[in-house]
C-alpha atoms as a PDB file:
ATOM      1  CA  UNK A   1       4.378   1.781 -17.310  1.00  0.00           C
ATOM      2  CA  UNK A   2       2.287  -0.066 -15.136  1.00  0.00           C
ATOM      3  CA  UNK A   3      -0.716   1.875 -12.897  1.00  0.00           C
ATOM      4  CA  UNK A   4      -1.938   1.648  -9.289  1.00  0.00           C
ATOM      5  CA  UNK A   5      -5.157   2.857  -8.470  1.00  0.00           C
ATOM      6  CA  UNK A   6      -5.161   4.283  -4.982  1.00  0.00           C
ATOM      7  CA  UNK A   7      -8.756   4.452  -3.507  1.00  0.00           C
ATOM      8  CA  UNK A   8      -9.344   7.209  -0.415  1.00  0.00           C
ATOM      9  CA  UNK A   9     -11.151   6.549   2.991  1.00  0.00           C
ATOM     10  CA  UNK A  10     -13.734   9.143   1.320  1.00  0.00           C
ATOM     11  CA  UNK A  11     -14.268   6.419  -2.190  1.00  0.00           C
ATOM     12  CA  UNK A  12     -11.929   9.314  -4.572  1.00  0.00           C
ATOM     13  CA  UNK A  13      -9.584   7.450  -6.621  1.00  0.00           C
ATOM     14  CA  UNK A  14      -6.514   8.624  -7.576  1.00  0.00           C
ATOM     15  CA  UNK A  15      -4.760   5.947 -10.518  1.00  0.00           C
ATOM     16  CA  UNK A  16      -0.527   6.768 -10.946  1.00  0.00           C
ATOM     17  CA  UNK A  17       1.886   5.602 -13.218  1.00  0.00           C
ATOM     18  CA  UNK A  18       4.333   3.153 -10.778  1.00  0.00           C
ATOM     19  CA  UNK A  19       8.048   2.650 -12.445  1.00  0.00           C
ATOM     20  CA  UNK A  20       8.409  -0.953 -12.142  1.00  0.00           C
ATOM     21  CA  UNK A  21      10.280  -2.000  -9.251  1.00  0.00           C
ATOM     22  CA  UNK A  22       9.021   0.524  -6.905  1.00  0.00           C
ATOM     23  CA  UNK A  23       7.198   0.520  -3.950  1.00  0.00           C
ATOM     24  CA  UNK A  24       3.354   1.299  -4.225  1.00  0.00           C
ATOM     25  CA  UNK A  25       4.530   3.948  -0.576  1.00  0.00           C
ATOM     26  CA  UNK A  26       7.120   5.420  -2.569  1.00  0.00           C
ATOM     27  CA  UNK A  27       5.118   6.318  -5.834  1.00  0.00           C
ATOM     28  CA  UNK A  28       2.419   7.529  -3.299  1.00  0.00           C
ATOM     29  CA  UNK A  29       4.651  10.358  -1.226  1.00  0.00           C
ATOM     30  CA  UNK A  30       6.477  10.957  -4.159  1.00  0.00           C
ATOM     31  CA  UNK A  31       3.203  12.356  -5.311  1.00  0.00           C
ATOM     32  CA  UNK A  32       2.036  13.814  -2.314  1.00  0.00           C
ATOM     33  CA  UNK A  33      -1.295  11.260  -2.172  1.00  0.00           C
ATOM     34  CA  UNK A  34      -3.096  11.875   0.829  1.00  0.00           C
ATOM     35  CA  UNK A  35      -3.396   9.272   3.448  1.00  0.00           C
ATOM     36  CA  UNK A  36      -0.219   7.431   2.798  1.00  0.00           C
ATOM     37  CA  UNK A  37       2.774   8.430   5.248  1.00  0.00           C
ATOM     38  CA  UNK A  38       5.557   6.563   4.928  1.00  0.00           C
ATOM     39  CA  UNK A  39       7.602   7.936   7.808  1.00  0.00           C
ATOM     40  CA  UNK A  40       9.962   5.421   8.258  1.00  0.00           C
ATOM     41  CA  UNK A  41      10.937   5.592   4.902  1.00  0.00           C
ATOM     42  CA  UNK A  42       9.689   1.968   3.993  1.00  0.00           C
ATOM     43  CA  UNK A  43      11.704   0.158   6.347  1.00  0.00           C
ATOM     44  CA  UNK A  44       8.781  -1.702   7.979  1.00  0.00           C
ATOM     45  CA  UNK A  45       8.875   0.304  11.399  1.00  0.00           C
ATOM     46  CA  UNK A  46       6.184   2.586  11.324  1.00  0.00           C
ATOM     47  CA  UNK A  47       3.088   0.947   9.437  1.00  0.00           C
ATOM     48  CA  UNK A  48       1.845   4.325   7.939  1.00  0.00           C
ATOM     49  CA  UNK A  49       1.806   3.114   4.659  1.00  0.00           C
ATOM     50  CA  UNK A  50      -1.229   0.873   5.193  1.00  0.00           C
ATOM     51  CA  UNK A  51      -3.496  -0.019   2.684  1.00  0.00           C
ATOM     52  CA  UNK A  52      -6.086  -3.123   2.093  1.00  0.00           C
ATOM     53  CA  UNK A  53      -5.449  -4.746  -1.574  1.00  0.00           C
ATOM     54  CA  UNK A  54      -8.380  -5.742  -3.608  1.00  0.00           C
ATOM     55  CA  UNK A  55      -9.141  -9.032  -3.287  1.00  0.00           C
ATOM     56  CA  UNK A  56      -8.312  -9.817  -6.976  1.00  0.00           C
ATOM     57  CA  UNK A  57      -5.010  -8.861  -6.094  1.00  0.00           C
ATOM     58  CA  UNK A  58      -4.168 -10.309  -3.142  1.00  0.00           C
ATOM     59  CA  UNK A  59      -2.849 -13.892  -4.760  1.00  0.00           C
ATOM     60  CA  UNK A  60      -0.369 -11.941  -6.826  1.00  0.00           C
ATOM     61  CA  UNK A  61       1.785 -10.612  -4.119  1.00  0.00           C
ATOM     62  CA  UNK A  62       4.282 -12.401  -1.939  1.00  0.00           C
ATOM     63  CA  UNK A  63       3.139 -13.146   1.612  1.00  0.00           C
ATOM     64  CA  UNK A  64       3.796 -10.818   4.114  1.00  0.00           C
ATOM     65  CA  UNK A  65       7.193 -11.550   5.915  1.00  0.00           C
ATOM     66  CA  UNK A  66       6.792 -12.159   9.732  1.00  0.00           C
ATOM     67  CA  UNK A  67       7.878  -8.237  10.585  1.00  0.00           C
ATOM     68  CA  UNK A  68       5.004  -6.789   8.068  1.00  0.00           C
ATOM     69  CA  UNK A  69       2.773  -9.218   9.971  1.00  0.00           C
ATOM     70  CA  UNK A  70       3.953  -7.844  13.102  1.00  0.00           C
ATOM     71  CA  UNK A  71       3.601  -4.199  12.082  1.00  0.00           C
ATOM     72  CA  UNK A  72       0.414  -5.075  10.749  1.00  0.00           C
ATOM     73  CA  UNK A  73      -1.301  -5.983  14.564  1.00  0.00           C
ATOM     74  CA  UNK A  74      -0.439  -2.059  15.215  1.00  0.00           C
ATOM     75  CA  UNK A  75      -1.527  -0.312  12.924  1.00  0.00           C
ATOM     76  CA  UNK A  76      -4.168   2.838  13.575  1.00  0.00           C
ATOM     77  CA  UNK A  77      -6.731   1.178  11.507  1.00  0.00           C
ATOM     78  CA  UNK A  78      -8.072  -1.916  12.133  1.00  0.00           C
ATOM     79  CA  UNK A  79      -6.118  -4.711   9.928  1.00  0.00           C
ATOM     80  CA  UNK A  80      -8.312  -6.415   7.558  1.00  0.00           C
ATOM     81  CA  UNK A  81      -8.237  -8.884   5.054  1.00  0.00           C
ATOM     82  CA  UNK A  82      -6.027  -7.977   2.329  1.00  0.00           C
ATOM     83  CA  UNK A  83      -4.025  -5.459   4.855  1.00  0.00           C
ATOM     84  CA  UNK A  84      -0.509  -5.016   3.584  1.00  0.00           C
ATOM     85  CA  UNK A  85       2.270  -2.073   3.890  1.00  0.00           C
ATOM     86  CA  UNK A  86       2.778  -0.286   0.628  1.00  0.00           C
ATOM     87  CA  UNK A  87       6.565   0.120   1.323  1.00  0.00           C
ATOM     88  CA  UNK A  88       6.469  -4.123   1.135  1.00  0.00           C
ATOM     89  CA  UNK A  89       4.148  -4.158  -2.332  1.00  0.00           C
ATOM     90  CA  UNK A  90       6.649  -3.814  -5.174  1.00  0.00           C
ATOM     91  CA  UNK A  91       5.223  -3.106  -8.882  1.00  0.00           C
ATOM     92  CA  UNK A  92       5.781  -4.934 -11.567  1.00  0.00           C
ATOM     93  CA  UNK A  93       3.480  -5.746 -14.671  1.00  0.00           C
ATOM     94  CA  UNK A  94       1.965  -8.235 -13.300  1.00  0.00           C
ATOM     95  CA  UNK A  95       0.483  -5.940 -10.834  1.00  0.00           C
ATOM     96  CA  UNK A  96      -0.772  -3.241 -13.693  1.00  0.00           C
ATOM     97  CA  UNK A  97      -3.762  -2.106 -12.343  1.00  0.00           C
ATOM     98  CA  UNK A  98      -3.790  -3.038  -8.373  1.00  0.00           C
ATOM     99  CA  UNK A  99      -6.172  -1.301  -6.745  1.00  0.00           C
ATOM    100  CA  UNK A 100      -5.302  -0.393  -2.829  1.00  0.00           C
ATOM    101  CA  UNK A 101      -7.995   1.202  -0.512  1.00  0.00           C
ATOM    102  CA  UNK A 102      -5.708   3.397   2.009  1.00  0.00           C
ATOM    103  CA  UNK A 103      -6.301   2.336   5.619  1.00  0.00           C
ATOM    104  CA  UNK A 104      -7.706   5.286   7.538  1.00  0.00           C
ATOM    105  CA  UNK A 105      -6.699   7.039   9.663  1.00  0.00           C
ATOM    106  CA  UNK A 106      -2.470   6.491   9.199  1.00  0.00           C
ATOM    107  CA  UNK A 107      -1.800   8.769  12.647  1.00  0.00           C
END
């Protein structure tokens, strides 16, 4: 199964098994990781999923569709290069071993 490696505002890392197919948000609150919310269930409506991908990551995802984009100008944090929303990052093999700094703070 392929892994994510989530890395905390505070530099821990915390690396989970991601079924593929599901949401990098969803494996996170379904294992209680700190620091990702997910309140509006990954619908794109609340950005509190937010998370910078590692650079060497970045070209393997699909661009952001124009309502991520939007989301991402309001998020708490300040959006950065490589800012996504984990609902909108989907795993797959190809993505075995993304790494994903979560944005702080989500509130």
């Amino acid at each position: 199964m392929p892994r994510a490696i989530y890395i905390h505002p505070d530099g821990q890392r915390t690396e989970l098994e991601v079924a593929d197919g599901q949401s990098l948000m969803l494996a996170a609150t379904s294992h209680d990781l700190q620091g990702i919310v997910g309140d509006c269930g990954g619908v794109m409506s609340c950005a509190t999923c937010h998370v910078i991908v590692d650079a060497a990551f970045i070209d393997r995802l699909p661009p952001a569709v124009d309502t991520e984009n939007q989301m991402l100008d309001y998020t708490a944090a300040p959006r950065e290069a490589g800012s996504r929303l984990s609902c909108q990052i989907v795993m797959s093999e190809a993505l075995d071993g993304i790494a994903v700094r979560i944005a702080d703070p989500q509130l």
